[in-house]
Protein backbone atom coordinates (compact mmCIF):
# COMPACT_ATOMS: atom_id res chain seq x y z
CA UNK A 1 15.04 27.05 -24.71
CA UNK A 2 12.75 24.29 -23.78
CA UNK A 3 12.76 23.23 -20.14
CA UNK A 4 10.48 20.73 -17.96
CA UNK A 5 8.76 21.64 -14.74
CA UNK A 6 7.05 19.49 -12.54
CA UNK A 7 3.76 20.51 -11.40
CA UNK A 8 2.39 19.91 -7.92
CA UNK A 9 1.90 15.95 -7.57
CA UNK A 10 -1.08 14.90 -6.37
CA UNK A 11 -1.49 10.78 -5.36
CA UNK A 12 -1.74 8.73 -8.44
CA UNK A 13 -0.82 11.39 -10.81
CA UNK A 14 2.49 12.62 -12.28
CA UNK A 15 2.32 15.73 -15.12
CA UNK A 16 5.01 17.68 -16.85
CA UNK A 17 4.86 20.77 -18.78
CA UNK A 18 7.32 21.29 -21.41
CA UNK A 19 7.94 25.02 -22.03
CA UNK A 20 8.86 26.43 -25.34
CA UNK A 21 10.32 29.41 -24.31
CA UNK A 22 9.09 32.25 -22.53
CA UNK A 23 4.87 33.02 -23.45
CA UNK A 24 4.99 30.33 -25.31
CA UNK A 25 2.09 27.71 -24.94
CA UNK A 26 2.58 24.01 -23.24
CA UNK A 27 1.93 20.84 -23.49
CA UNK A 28 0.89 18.35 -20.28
CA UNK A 29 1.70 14.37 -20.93
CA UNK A 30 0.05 12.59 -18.11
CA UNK A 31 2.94 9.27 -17.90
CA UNK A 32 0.93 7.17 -15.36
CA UNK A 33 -1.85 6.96 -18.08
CA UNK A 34 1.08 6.54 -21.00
CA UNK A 35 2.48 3.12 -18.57
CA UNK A 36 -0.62 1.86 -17.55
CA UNK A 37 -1.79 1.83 -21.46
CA UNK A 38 1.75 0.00 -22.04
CA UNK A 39 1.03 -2.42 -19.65
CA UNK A 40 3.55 -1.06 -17.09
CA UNK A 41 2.97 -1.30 -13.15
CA UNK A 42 4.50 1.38 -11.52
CA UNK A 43 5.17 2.30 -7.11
CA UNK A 44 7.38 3.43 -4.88
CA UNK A 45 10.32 1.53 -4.69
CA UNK A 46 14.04 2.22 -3.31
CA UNK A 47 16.79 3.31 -5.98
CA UNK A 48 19.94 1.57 -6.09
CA UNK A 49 22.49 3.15 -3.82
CA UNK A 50 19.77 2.75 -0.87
CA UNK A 51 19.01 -1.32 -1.49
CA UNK A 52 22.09 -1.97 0.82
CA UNK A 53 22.23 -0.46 4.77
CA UNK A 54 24.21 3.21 4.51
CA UNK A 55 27.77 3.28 5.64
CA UNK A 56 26.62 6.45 7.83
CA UNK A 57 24.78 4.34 10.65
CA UNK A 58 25.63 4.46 14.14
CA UNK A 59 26.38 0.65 14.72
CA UNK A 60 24.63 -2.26 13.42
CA UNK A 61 21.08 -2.20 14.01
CA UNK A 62 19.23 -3.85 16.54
CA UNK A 63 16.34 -3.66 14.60
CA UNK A 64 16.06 -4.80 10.91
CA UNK A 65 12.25 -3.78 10.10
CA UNK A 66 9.70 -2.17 12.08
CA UNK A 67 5.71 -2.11 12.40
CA UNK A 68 4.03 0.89 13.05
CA UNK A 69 -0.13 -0.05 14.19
CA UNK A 70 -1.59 3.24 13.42
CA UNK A 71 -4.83 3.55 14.96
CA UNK A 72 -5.79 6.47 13.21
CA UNK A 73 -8.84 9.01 15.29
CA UNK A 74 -6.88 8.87 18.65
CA UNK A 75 -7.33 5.92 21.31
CA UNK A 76 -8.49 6.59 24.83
CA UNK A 77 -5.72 6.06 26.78
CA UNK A 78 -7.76 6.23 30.00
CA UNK A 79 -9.42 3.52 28.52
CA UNK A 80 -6.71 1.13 27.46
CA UNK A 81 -3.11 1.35 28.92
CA UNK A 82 -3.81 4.27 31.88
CA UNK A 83 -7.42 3.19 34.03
CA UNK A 84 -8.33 5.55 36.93
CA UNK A 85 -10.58 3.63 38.68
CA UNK A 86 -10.40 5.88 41.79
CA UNK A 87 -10.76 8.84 40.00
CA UNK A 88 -14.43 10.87 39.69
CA UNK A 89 -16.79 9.32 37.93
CA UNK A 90 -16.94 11.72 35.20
CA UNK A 91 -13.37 10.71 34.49
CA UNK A 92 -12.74 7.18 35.06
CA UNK A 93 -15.31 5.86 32.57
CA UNK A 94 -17.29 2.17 32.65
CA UNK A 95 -14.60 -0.15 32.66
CA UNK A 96 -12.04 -1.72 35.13
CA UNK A 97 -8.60 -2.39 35.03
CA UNK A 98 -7.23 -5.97 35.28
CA UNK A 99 -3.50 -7.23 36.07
CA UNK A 100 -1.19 -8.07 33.81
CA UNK A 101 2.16 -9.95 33.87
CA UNK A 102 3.85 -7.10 35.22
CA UNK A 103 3.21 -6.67 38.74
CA UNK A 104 1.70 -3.62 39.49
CA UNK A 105 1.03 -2.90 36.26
CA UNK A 106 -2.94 -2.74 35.38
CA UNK A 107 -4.77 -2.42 31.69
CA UNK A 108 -8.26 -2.53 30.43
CA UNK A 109 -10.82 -5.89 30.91
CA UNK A 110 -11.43 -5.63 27.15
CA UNK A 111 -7.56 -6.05 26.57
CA UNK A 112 -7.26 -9.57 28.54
CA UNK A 113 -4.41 -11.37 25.61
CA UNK A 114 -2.76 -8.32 26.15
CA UNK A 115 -2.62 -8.04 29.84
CA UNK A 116 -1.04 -11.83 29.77
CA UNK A 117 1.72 -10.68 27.23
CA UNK A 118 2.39 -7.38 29.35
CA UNK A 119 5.97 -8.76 29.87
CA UNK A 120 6.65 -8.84 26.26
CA UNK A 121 6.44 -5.11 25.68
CA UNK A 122 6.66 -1.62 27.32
CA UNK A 123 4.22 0.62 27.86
CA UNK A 124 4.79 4.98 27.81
CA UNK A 125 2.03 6.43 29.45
CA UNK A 126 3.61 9.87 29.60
CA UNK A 127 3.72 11.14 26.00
CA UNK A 128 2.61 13.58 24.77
CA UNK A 129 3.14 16.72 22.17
CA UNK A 130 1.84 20.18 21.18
CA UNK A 131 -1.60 19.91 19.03
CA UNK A 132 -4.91 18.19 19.32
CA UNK A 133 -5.99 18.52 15.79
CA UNK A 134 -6.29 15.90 13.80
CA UNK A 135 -4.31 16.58 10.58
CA UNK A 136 -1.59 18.20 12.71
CA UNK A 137 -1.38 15.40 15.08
CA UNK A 138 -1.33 13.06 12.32
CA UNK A 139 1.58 14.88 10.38
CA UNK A 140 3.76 14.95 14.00
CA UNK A 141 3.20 11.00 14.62
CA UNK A 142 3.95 10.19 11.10
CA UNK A 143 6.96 12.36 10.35
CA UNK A 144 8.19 14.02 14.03
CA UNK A 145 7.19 17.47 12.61
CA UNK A 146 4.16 19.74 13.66
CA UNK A 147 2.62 21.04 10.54
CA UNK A 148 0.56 24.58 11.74
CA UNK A 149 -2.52 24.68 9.76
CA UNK A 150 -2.38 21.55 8.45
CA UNK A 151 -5.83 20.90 6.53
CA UNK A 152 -8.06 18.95 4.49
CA UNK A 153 -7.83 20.80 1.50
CA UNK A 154 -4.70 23.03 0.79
CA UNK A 155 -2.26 21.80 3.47
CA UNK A 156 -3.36 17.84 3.35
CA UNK A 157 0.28 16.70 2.16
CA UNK A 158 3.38 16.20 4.52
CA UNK A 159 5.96 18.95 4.20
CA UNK A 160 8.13 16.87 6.31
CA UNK A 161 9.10 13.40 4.90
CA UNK A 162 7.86 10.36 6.59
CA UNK A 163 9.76 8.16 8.73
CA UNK A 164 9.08 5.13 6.65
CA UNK A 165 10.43 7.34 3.52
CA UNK A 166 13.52 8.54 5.59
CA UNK A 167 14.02 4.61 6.24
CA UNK A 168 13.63 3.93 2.85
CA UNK A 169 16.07 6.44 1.85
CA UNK A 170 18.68 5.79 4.16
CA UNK A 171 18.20 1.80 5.11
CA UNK A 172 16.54 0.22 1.55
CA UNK A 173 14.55 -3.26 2.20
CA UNK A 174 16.52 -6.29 3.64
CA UNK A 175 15.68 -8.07 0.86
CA UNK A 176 16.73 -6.93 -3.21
CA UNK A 177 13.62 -6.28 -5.31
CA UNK A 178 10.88 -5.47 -2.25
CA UNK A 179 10.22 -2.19 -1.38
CA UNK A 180 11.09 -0.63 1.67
CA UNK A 181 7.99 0.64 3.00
CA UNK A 182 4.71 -0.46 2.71
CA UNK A 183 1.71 1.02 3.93
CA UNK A 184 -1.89 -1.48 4.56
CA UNK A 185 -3.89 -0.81 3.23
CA UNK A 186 -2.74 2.73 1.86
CA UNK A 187 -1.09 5.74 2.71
CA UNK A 188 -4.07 7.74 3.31
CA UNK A 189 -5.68 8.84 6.71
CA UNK A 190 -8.86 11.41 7.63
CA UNK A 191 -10.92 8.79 4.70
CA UNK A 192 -8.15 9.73 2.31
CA UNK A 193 -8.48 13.71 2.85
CA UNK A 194 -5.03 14.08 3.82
CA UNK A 195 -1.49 11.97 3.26
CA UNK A 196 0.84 12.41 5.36
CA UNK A 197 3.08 9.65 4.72
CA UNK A 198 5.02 10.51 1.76
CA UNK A 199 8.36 11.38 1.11
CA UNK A 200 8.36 15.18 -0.15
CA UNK A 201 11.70 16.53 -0.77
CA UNK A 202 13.27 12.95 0.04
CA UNK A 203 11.83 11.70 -3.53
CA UNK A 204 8.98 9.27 -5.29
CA UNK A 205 10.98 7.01 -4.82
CA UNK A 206 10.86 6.96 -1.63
CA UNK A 207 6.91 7.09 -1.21
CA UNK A 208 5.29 4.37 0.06
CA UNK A 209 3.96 1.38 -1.66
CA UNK A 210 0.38 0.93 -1.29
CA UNK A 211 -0.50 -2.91 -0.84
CA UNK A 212 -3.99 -2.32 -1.39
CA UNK A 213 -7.33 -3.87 0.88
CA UNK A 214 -6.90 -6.36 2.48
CA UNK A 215 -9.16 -9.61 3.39
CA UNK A 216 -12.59 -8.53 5.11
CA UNK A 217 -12.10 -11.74 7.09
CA UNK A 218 -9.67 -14.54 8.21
CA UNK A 219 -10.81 -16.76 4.63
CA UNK A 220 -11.45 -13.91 2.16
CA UNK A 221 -8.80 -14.14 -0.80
CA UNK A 222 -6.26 -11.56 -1.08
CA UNK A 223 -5.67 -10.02 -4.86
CA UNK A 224 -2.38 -9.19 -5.81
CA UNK A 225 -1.68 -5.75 -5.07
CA UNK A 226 -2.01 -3.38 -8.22
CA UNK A 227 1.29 -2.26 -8.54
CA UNK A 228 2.68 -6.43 -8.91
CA UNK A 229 0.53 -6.93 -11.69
CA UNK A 230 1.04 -7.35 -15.54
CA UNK A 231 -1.52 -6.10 -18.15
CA UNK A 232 -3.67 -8.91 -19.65
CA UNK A 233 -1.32 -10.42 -22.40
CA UNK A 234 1.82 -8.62 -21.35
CA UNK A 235 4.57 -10.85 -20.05
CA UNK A 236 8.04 -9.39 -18.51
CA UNK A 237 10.08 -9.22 -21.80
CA UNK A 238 7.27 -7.33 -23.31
CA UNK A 239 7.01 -4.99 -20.58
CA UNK A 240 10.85 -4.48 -20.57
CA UNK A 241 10.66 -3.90 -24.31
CA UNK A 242 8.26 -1.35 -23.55
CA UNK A 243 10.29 0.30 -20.79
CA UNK A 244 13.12 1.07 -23.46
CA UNK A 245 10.68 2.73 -25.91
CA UNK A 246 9.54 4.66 -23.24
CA UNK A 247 13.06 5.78 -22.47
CA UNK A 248 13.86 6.57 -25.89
CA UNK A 249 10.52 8.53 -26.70
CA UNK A 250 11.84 10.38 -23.72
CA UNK A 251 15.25 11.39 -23.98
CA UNK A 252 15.02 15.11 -26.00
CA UNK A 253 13.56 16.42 -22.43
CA UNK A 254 15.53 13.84 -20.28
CA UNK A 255 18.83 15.66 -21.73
CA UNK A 256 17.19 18.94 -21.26
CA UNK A 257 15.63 18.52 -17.26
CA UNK A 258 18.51 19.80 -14.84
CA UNK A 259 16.85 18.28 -12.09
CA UNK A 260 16.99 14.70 -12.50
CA UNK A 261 13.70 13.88 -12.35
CA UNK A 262 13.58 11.67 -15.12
CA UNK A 263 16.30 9.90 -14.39
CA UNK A 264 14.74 8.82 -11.09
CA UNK A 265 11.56 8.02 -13.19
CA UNK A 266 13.38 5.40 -14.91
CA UNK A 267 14.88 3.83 -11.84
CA UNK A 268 11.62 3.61 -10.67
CA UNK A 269 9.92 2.09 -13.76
CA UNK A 270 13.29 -0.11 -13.45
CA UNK A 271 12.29 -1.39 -9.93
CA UNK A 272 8.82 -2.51 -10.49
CA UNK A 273 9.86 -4.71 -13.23
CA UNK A 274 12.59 -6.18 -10.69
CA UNK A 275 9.84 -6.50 -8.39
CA UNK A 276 7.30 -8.44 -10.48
CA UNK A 277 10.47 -10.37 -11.69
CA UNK A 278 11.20 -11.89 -8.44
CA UNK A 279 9.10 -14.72 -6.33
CA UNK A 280 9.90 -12.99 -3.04
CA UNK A 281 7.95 -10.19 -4.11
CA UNK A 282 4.98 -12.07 -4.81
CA UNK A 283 5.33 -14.01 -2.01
CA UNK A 284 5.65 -11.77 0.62
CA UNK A 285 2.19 -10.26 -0.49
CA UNK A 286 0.16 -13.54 -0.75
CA UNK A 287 -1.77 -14.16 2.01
CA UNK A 288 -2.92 -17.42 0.41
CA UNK A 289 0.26 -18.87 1.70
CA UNK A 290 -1.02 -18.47 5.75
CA UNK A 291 -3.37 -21.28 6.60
CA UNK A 292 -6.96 -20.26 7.80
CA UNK A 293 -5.81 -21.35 11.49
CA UNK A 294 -3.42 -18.72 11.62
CA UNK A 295 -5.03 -15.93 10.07
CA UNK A 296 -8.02 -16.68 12.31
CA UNK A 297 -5.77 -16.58 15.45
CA UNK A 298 -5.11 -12.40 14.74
CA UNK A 299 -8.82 -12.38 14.15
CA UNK A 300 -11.60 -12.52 11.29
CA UNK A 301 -11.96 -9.08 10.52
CA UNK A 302 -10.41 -6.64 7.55
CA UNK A 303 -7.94 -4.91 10.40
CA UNK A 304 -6.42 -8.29 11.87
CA UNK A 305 -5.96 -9.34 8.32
CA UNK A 306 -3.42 -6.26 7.81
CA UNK A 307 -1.35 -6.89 10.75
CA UNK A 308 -0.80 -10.35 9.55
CA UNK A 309 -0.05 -9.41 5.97
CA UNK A 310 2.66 -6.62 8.07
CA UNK A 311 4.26 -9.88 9.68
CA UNK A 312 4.83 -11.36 6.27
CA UNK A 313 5.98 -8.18 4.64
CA UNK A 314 8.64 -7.86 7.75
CA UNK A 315 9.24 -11.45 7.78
CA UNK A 316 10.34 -11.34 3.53
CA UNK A 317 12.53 -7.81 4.91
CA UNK A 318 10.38 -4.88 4.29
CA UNK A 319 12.18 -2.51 6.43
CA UNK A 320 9.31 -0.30 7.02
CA UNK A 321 5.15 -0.89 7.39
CA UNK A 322 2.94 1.31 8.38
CA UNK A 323 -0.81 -0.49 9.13
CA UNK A 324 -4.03 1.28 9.06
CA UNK A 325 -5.58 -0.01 11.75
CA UNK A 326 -8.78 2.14 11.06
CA UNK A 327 -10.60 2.96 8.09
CA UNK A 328 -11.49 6.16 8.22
CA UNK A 329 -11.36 8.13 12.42
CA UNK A 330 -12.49 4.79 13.69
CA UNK A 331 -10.55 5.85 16.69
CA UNK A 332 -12.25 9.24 17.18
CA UNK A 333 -14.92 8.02 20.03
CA UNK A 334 -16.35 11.55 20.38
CA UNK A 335 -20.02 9.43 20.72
CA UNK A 336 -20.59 6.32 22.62
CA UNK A 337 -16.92 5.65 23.01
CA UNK A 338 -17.51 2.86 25.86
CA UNK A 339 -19.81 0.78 23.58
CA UNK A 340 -17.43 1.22 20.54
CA UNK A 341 -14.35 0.23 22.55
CA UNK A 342 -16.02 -2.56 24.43
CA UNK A 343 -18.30 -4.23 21.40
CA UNK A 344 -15.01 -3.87 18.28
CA UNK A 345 -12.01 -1.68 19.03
CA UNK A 346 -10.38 -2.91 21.78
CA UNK A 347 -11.11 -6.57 21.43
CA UNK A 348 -9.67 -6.48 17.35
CA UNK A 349 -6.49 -4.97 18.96
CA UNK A 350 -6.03 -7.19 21.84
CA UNK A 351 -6.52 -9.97 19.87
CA UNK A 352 -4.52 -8.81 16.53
CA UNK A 353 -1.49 -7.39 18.42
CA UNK A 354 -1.59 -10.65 20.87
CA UNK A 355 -1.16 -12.52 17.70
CA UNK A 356 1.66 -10.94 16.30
CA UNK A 357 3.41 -10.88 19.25
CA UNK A 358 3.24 -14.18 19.76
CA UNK A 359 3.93 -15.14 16.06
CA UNK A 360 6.96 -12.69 15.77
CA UNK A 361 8.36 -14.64 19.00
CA UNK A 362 7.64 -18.45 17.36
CA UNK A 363 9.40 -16.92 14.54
CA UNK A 364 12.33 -15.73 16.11
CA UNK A 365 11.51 -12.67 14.83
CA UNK A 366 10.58 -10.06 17.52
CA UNK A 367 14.11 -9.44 18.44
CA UNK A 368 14.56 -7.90 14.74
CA UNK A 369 11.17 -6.44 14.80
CA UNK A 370 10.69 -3.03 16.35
CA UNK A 371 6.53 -3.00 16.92
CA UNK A 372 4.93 0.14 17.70
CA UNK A 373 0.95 0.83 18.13
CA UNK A 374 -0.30 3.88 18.83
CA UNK A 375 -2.61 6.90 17.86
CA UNK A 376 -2.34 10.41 16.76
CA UNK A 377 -3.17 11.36 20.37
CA UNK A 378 -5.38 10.47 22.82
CA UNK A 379 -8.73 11.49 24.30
CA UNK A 380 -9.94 13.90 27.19
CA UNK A 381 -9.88 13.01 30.31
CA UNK A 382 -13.62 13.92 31.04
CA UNK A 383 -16.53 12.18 29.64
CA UNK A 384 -18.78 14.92 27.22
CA UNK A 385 -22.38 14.86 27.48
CA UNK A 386 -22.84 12.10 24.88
CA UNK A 387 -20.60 9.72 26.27
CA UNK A 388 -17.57 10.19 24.44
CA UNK A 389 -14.60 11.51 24.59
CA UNK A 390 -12.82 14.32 22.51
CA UNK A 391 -9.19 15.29 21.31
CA UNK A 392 -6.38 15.21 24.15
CA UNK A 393 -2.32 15.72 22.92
CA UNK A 394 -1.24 16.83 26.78
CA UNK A 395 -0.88 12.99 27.63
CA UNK A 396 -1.23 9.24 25.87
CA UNK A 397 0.08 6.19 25.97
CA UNK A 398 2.20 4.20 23.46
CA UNK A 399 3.20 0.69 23.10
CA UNK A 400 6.51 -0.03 21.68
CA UNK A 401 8.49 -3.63 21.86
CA UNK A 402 10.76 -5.41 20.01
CA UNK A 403 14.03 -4.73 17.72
CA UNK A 404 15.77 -5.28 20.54
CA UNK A 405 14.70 -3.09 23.17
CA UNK A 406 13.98 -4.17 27.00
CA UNK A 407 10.72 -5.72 27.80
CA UNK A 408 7.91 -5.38 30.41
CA UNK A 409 8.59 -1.30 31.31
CA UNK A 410 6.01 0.70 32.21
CA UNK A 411 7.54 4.05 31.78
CA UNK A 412 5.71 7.35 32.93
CA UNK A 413 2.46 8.01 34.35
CA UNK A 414 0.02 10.81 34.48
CA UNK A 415 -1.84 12.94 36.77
CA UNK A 416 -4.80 10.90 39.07
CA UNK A 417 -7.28 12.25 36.39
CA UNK A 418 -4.82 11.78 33.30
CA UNK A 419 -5.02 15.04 32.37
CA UNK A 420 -0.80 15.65 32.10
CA UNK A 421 2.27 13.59 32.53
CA UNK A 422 3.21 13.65 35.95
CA UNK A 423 6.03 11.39 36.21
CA UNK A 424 9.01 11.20 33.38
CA UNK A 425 7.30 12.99 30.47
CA UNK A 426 7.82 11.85 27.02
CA UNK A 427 7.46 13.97 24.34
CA UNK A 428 6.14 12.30 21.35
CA UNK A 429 9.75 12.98 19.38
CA UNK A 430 11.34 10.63 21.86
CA UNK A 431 9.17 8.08 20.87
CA UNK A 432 10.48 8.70 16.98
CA UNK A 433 13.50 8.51 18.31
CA UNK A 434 13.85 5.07 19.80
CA UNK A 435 12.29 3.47 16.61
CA UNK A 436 15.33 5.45 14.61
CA UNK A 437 17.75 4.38 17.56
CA UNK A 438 17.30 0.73 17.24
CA UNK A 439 16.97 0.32 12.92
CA UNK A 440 20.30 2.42 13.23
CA UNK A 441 19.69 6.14 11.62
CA UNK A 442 20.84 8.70 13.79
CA UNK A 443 18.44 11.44 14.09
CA UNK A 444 20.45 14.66 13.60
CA UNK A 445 21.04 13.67 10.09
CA UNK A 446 19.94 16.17 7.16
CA UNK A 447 18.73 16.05 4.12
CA UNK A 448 18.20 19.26 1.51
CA UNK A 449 14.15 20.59 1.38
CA UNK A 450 13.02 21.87 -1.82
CA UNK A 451 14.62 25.15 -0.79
CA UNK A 452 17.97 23.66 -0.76
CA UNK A 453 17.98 24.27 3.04
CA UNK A 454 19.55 21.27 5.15
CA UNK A 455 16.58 20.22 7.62
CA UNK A 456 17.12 17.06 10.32
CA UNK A 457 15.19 13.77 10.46
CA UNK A 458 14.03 15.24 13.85
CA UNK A 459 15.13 18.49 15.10
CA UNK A 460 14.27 17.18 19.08
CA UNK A 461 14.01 14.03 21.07
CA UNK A 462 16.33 11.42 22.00
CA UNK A 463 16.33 7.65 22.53
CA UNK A 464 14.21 6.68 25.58
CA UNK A 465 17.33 5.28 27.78
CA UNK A 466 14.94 3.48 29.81
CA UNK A 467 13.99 1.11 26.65
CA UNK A 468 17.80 0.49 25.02
């Protein structure tokens, strides 16, 4: 009896082994290598039944795409959104809070754009959840789920799916023949030692699509992403041609693989070639289309240049992007956090973020835009000997706005050294919550893991009531 079992999938690389019966020896086909020597451009894109909003949601949504600004190492919030200016000097650090819009309400100096827009979006400075590792704190923000143990080497793949797969899976895009979730640059974090934004048991299809780097500045040219372009000398009829050879050199073990895999292999190969068939695909990815004034206005570095290629993706209906707003930890300040916050971090966020606020609202667009930015925690409370500071999950601060939630809230606040919530704590989960709230998924929905066990899109946290 021959039979075809997947082996474990690692980024970029997709093997079967056909079995000839039992003790029998096999035979590995590597197919990313067979389509990219047909000429074939292959990602993760949305199968059919999901391309239209899912009869099981709530109410219409408020919120028709969302942008998640991951800043990826953990931001000091004592730095940024929660100043304690009359706390010890060993905990309030070198800078001073300013006003904002909101009265009362104070940020960091190096955050000035953002202080003037602090009526356009709330601030939580009460979250928090359960681990200060990285990879574990990475796997909770990204999918709502902690992951114990979670690693660089054998546990460096979400067991949970991410939200921007669940939202692929159970929204689709807003627009036929774009994905519906993107990640900018890609969907790796830790330098690429660990991705935690995939969909596991939810499907490939529902993985993210990778748009590749972006611009290091505001007039650097943009290539199309890898996965919208054709082989030299193959044009779309050819590649379709060579789709249907590849389904027919396939179908002895299509007939003969009970799970369906195939099947969803050839949706997917089905979906790129919609994708590279359609102008709105290649639109939505070319930044040549944004004049140099604009680009310039969210900054002239590599990270602005991601948020605005996010505004275009959610502008052409991406439902889901996730932005790296870091390379590798760029937010991990254990050393000299005060000059790396003051001299780059905080002034490419305040600016970037500023700019897409501001562009979503000339747009008519941030009502239908859920925008989140936040880390994977954030960092102790006391300075270390080497003036930084290290990992802290017992309290941070989030900004969330947009998709039509309330505006200008400051909700929470922490203890006089920001050590703990101290006021309305928030675990992290009702943060997830909210963004599921407003694009219309409800929360206690299941789906079947591997084991064929039902498991929820989050098994805590509801909608901050606050905020809706």
């Amino acid at each position: 009896m021959i039979r075809r079992q997947p082996l474990r999938r690692m980024p970029g690389h997709r093997q079967w082994k056909v079995f000839l019966g039992a003790g029998s020896m096999w035979h590995g086909t590597n197919r990313r290598t067979f389509l990219r020597q047909s000429g074939l451009a292959v990602g993760a894109f949305a199968l059919p039944e999901v391309l239209r909003a899912r009869a099981d949601t709530a109410s219409k949504p408020a919120a028709r795409q969302a942008i998640v600004i991951f800043l990826q190492g953990g931001l000091s919030h004592l730095d940024s959104w929660d100043l304690k200016p009359d706390a010890p000097a060993e905990y309030r650090g070198e800078f001073q809070p300013i006003a904002t819009s909101v009265p009362g309400f104070q940020i960091s100096q190096h955050m000035p754009r953002l202080a003037e827009r602090a009526h356009q979006y709330n601030v939580i400075r009460s979250a928090y959840h359960g681990t200060p590792s990285h990879e574990a704190a990475i796997h909770w923000t990204l999918t709502g789920y902690d992951y114990p143990g979670a690693n660089t080497t054998t546990k460096n793949r979400n067991v949970k799916p991410a939200m921007g797969s669940i939202l692929s899976k159970t929204r689709g895009p807003n627009h036929a023949g774009l994905p519906a979730y993107v990640c900018v640059p890609d969907c790796g974090q830790l330098g690429d030692r660990v991705r935690y934004a995939y969909a596991n048991y939810l499907g490939i299809a529902h993985d993210p699509f990778e748009s590749g780097m972006t611009p290091q500045n505001a007039t650097g040219p943009f290539p199309t992403p890898p996965n919208l372009s054709l082989a030299t000398g193959i044009d779309l009829s050819r590649m379709k041609h060579r789709l249907g050879l590849l389904h027919e050199l396939d179908q002895l073990p299509r007939d003969l693989d009970g799970r369906g895999t195939m099947a969803g292999l050839d949706e997917f190969n089905r979906q790129a070639v919609e994708l590279l068939a359609q102008d709105v695909t290649r639109k939505a990815f070319d930044m040549s289309q944004e004049s140099t004034a604009v680009r310039q206005r969210y900054g002239n570095n590599s990270f602005a240049q991601r948020v605005v290629l996010a505004r275009r993706l959610a502008e052409a209906g991406v439902t889901f992007t996730l932005v790296n707003f870091s390379n590798n930890q760029d937010w991990d300040t254990h050393t000299d956090n005060f000059a790396q916050l003051k001299n780059r971090r905080l002034p490419e966020l305040d600016q970037s973020v500023s700019a897409l606020l501001d562009d979503l609202e000339e747009r008519g667009l941030l009502d239908t835009t859920l925008v989140a930015v936040f880390g994977e925690f954030g960092r102790t409370p006391k300075i270390n000997p080497t003036a930084g500071r290290d990992h802290w999950s017992n309290v941070f601060s989030v900004m969330l706005t947009g998709g039509g939630l309330k505006r200008g809230r400051v909700i929470g606040t922490s203890s006089p050294n920001g050590e703990i919530p101290q006021d309305r704590p928030v675990h992290f989960n009702e943060v997830l919550a909210t963004i599921y709230h407003q694009l219309g998924v409800p929360t206690d929905r299941t789906f079947l893991n591997a084991s064929g066990r039902p498991v929820a899109i989050l098994d805590q946290g509801q909608p901050l009531p606050e905020l809706l």
